[in-house]
N, C-alpha and C. Protein backbone atom coordinates (compact mmCIF):
# COMPACT_ATOMS: atom_id res chain seq x y z
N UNK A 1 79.14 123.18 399.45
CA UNK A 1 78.28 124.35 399.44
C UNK A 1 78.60 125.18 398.20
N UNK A 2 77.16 125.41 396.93
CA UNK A 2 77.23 126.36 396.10
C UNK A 2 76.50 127.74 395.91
N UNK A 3 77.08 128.72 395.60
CA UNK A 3 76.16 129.42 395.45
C UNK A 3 75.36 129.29 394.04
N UNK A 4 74.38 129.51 394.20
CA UNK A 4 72.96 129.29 392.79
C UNK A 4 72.16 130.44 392.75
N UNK A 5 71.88 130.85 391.24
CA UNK A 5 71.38 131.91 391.17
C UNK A 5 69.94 131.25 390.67
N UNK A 6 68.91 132.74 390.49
CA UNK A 6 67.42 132.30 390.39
C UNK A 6 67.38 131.16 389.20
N UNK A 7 68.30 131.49 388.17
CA UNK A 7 67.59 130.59 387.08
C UNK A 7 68.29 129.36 387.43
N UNK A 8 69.35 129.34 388.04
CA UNK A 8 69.43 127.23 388.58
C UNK A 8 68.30 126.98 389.28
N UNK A 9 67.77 127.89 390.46
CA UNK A 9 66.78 127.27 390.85
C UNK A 9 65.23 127.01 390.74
N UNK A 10 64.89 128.11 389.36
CA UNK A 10 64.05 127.83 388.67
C UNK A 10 63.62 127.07 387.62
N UNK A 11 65.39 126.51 387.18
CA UNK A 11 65.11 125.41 386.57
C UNK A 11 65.56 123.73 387.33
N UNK A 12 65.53 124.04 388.37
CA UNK A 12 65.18 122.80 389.23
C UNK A 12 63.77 123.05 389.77
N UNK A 13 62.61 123.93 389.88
CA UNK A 13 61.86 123.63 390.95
C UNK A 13 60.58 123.80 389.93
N UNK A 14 60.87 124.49 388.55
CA UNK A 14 59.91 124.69 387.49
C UNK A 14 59.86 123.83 386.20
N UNK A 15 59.09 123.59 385.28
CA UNK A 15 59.24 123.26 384.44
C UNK A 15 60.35 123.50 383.24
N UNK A 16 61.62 122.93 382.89
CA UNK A 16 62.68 123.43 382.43
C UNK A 16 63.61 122.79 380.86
N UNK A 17 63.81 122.77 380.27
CA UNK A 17 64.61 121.80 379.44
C UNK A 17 66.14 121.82 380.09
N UNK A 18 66.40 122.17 381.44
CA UNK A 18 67.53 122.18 381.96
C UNK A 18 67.52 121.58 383.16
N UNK A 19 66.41 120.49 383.50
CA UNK A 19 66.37 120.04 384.72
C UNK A 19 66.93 119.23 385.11
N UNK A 20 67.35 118.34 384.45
CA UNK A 20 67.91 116.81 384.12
C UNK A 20 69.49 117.22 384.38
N UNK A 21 70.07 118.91 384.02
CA UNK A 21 71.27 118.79 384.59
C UNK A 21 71.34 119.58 385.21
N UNK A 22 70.39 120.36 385.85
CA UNK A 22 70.31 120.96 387.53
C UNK A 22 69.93 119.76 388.67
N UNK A 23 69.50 118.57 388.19
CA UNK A 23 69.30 117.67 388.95
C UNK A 23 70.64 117.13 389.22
N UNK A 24 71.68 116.77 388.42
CA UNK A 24 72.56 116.12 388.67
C UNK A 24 73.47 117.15 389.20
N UNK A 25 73.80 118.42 389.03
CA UNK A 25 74.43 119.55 389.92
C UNK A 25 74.21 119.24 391.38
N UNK A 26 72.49 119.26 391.50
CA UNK A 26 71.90 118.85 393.31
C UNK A 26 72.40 117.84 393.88
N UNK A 27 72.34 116.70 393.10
CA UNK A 27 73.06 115.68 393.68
C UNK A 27 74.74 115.71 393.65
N UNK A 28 75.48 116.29 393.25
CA UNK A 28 77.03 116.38 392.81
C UNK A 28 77.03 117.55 394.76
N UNK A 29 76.02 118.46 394.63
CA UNK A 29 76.11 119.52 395.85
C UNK A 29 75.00 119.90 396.04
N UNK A 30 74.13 119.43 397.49
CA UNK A 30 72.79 120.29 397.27
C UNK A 30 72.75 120.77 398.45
N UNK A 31 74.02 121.49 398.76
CA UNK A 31 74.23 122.59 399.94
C UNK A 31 73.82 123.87 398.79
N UNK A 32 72.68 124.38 398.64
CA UNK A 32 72.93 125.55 397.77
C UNK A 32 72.56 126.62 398.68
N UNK A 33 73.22 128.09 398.42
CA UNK A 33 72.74 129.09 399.28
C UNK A 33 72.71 130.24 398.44
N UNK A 34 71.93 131.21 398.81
CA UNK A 34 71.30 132.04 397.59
C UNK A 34 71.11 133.66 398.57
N UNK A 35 71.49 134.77 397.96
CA UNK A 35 70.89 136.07 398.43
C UNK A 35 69.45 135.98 398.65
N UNK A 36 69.13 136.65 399.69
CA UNK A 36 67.60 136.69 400.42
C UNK A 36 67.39 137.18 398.91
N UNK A 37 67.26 138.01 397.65
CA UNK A 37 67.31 138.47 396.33
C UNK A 37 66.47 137.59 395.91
N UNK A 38 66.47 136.42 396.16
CA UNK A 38 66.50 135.19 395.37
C UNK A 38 64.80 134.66 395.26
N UNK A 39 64.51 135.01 396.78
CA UNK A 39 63.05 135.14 396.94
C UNK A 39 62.19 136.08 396.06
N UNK A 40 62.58 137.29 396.19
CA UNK A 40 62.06 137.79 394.82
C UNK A 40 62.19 137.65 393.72
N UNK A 41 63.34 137.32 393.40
CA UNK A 41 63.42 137.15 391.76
C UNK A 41 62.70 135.89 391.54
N UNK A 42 62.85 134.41 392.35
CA UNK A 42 61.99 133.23 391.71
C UNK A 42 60.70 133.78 391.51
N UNK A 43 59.54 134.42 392.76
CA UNK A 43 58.74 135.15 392.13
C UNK A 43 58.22 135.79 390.92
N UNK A 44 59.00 136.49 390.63
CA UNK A 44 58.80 137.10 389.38
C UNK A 44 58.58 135.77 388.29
N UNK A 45 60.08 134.84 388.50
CA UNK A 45 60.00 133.72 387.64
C UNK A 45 58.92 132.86 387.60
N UNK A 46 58.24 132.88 388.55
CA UNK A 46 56.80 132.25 389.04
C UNK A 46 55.86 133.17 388.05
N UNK A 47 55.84 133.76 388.54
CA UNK A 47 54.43 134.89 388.20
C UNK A 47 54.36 134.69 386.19
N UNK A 48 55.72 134.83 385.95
CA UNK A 48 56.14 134.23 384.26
C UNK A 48 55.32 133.15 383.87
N UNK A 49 55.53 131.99 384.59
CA UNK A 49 55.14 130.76 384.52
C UNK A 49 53.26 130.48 384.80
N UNK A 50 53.30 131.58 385.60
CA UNK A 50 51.58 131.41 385.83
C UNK A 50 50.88 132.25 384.84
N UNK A 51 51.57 133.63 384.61
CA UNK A 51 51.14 134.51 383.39
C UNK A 51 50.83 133.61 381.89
N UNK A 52 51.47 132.74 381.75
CA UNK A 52 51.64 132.03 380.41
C UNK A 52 50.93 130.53 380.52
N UNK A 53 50.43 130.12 381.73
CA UNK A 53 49.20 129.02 381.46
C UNK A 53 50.57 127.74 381.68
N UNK A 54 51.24 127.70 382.13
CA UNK A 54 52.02 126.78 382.18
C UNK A 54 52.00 125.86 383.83
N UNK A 55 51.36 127.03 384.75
CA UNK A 55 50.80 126.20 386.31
C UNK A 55 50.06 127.04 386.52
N UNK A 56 48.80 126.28 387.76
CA UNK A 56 47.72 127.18 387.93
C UNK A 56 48.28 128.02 389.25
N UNK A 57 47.27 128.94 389.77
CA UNK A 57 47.68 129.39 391.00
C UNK A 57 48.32 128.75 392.03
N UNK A 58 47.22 127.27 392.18
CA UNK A 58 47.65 127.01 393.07
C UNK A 58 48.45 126.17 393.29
N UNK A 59 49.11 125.52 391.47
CA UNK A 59 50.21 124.80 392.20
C UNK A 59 51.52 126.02 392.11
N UNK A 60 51.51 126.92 391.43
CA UNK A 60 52.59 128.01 392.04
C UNK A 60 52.73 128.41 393.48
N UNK A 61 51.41 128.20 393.87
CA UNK A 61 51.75 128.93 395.42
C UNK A 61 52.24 127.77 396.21
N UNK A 62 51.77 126.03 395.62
CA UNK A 62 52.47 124.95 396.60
C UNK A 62 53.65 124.85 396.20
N UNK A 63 54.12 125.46 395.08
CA UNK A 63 55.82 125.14 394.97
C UNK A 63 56.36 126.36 395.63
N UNK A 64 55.76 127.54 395.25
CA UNK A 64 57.01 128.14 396.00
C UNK A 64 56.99 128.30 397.55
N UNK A 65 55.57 127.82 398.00
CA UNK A 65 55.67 127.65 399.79
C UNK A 65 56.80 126.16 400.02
N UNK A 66 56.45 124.84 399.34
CA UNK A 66 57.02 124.02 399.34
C UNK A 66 58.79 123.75 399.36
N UNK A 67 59.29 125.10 398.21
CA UNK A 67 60.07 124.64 397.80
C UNK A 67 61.45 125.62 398.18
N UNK A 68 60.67 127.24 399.15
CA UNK A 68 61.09 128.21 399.48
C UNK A 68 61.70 127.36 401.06
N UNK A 69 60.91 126.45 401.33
CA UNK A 69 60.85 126.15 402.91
C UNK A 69 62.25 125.54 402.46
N UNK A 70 62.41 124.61 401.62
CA UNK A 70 63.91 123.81 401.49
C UNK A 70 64.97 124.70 401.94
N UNK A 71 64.89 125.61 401.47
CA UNK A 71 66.27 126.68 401.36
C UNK A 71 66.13 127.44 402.40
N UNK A 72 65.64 127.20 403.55
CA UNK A 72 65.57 127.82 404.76
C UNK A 72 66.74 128.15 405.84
N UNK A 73 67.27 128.84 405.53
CA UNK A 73 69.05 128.97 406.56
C UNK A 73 69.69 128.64 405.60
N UNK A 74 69.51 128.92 403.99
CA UNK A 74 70.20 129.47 402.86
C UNK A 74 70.14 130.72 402.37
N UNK A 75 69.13 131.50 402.96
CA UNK A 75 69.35 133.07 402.17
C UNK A 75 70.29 133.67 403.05
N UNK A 76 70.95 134.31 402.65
CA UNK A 76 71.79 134.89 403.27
C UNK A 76 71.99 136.35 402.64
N UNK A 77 72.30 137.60 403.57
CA UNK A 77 72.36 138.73 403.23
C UNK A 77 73.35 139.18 402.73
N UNK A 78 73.94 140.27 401.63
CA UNK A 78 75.02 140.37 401.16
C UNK A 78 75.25 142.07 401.39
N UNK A 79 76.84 141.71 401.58
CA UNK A 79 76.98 143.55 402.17
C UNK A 79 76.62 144.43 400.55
N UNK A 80 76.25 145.85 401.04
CA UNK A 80 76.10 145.94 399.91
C UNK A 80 77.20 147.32 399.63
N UNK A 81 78.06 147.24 399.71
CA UNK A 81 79.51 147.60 399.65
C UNK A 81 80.12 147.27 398.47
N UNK A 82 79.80 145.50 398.61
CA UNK A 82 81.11 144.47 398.14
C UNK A 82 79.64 144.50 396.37
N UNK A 83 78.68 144.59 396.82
CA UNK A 83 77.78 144.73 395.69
C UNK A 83 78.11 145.92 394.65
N UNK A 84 78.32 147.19 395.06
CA UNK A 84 78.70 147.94 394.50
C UNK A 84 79.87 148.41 393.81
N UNK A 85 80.94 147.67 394.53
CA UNK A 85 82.10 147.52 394.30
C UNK A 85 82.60 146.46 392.78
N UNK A 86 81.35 145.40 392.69
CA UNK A 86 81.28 144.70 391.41
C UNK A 86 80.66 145.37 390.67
N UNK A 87 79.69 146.10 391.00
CA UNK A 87 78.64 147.05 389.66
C UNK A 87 79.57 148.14 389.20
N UNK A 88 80.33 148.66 389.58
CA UNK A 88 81.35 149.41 389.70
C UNK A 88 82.73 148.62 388.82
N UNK A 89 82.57 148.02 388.69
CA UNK A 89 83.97 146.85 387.66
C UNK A 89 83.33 146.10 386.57
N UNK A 90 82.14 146.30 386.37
CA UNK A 90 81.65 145.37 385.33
C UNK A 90 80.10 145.82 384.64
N UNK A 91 79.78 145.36 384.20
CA UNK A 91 78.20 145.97 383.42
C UNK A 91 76.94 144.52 383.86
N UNK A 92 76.99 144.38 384.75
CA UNK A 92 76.18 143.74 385.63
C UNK A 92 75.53 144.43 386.00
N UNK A 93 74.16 143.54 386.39
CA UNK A 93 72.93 144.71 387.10
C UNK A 93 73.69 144.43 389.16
N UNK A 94 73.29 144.93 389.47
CA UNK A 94 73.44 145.32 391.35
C UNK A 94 72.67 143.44 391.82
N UNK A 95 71.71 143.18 391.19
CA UNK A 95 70.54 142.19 391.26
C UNK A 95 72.13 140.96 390.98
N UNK A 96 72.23 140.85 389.88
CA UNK A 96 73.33 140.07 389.54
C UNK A 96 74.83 139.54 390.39
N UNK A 97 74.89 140.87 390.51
CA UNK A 97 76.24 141.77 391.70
C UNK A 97 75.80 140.94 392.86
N UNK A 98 74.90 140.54 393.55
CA UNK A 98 74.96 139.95 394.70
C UNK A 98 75.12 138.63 395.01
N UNK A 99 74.79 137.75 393.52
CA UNK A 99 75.02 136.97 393.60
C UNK A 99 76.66 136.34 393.43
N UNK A 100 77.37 137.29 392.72
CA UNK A 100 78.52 137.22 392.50
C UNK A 100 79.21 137.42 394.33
N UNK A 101 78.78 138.71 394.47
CA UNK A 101 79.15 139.21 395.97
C UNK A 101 79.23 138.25 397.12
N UNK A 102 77.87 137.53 396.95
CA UNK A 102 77.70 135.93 397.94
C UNK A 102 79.03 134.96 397.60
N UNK A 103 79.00 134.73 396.58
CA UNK A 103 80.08 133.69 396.30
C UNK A 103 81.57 134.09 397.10
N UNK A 104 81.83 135.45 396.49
CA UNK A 104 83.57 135.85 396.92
C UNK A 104 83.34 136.05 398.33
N UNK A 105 82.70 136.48 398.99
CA UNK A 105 82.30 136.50 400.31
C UNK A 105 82.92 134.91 400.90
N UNK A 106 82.28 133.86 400.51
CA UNK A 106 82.01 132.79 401.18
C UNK A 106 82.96 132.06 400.53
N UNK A 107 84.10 132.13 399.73
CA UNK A 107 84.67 131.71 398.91
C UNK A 107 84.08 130.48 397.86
N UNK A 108 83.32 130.61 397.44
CA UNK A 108 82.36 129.33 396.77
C UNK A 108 81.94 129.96 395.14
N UNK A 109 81.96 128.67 394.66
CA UNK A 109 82.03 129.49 393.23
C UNK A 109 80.02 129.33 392.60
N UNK A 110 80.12 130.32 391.92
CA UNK A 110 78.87 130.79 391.80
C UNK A 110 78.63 129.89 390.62
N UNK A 111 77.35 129.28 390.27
CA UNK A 111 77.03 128.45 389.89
C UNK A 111 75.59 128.78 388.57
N UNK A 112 75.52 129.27 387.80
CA UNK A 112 75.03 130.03 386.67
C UNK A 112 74.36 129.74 385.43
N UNK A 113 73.78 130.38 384.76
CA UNK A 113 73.13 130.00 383.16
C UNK A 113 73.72 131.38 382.44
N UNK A 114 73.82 132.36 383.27
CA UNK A 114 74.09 134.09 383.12
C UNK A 114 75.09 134.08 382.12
N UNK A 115 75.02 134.28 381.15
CA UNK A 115 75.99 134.51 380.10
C UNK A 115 76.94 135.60 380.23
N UNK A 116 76.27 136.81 380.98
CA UNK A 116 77.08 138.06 381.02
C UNK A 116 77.78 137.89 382.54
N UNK A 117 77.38 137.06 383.45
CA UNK A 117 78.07 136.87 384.88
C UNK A 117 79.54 136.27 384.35
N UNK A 118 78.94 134.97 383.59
CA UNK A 118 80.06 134.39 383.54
C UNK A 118 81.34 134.40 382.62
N UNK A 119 80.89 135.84 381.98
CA UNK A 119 81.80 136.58 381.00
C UNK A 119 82.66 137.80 381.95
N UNK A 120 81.99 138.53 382.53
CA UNK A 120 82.21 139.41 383.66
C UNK A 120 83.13 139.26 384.40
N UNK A 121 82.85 137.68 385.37
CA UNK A 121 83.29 136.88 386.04
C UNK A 121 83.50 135.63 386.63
N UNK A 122 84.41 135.71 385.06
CA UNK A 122 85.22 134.57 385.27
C UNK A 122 85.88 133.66 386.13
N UNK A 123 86.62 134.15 387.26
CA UNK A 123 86.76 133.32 388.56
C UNK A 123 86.04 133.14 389.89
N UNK A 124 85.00 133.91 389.70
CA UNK A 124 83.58 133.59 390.62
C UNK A 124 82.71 132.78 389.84
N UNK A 125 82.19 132.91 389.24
CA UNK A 125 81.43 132.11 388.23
C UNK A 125 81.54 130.89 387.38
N UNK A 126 80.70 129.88 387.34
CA UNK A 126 80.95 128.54 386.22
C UNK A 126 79.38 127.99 385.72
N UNK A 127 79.78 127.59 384.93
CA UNK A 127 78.67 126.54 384.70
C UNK A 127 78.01 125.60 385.18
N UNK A 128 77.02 125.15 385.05
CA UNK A 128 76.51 123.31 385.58
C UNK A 128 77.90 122.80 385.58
N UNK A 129 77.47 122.39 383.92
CA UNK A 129 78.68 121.49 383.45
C UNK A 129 80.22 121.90 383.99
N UNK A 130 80.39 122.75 383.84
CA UNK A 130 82.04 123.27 384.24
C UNK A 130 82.44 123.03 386.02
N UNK A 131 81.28 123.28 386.74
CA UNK A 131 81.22 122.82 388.11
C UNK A 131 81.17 121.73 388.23
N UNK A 132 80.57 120.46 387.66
CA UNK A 132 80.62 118.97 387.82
C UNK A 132 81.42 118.57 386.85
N UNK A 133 82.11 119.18 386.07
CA UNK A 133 83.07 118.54 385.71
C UNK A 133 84.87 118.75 386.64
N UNK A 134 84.52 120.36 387.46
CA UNK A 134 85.96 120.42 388.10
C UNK A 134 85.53 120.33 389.50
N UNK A 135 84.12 119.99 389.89
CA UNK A 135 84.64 120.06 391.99
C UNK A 135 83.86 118.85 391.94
N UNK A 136 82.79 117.73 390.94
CA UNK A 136 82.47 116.98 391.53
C UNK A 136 83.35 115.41 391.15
């Protein structure tokens, strides 16, 4: 079980030049679990993707009905205590903060593209590569 933030899973479920090694992450672990957050933010990442002619409506609305259903008894809520308590230690947005928050919570390391997460935080946080190269 990893935690994954919006852009791993937007570049597994969207068109990506990073799919090929979010694919092999899924297969290395495709227990992924994500802040209820997560629903909104792919959204937005959607709405990007439809704004710019890259999918029509309606295959945005069959992926993210399709692909929201996968991760069903993966969102999970994060206190928002332990959220503030990271926004409060670092220059992360609160949005960011939860995903970090999910991880130390559940002891599972957070799984990223975030340049500033994984500068921030360093022992919650890794890479694709840095995760399949040390847990798979």
């Amino acid at each position: 079980m990893i935690v994954v933030d919006t852009n791993v899973i937007a570049y597994f479920w969207l068109k990506s030049p990073y799919f090929d090694q979010v694919v092999r992450l899924y297969e290395a672990d495709p227990d992924w679990i994500v802040p209820e957050l997560c629903r909104s933010e792919f959204r937005s990442v959607a709405a990007n993707y439809l704004r710019k002619g890259f999918y029509t409506l309606e295959e945005i609305n069959w992926i993210i009905f399709n692909k929201e259903n996968k991760l069903l008894g993966s969102y999970l809520e994060v206190d928002s205590t332990d959220v503030m308590n990271l926004v409060s230690q670092s220059a992360c947005t609160a949005y960011d903060c939860e995903y970090v928050a999910l991880a130390k919570s559940m002891g599972k390391p957070l799984v990223t593209f975030d340049k500033k997460i994984l500068a921030e935080f360093p022992q919650a946080a890794v890479t694709v590569e840095q995760f399949l190269s040390k847990y798979s």
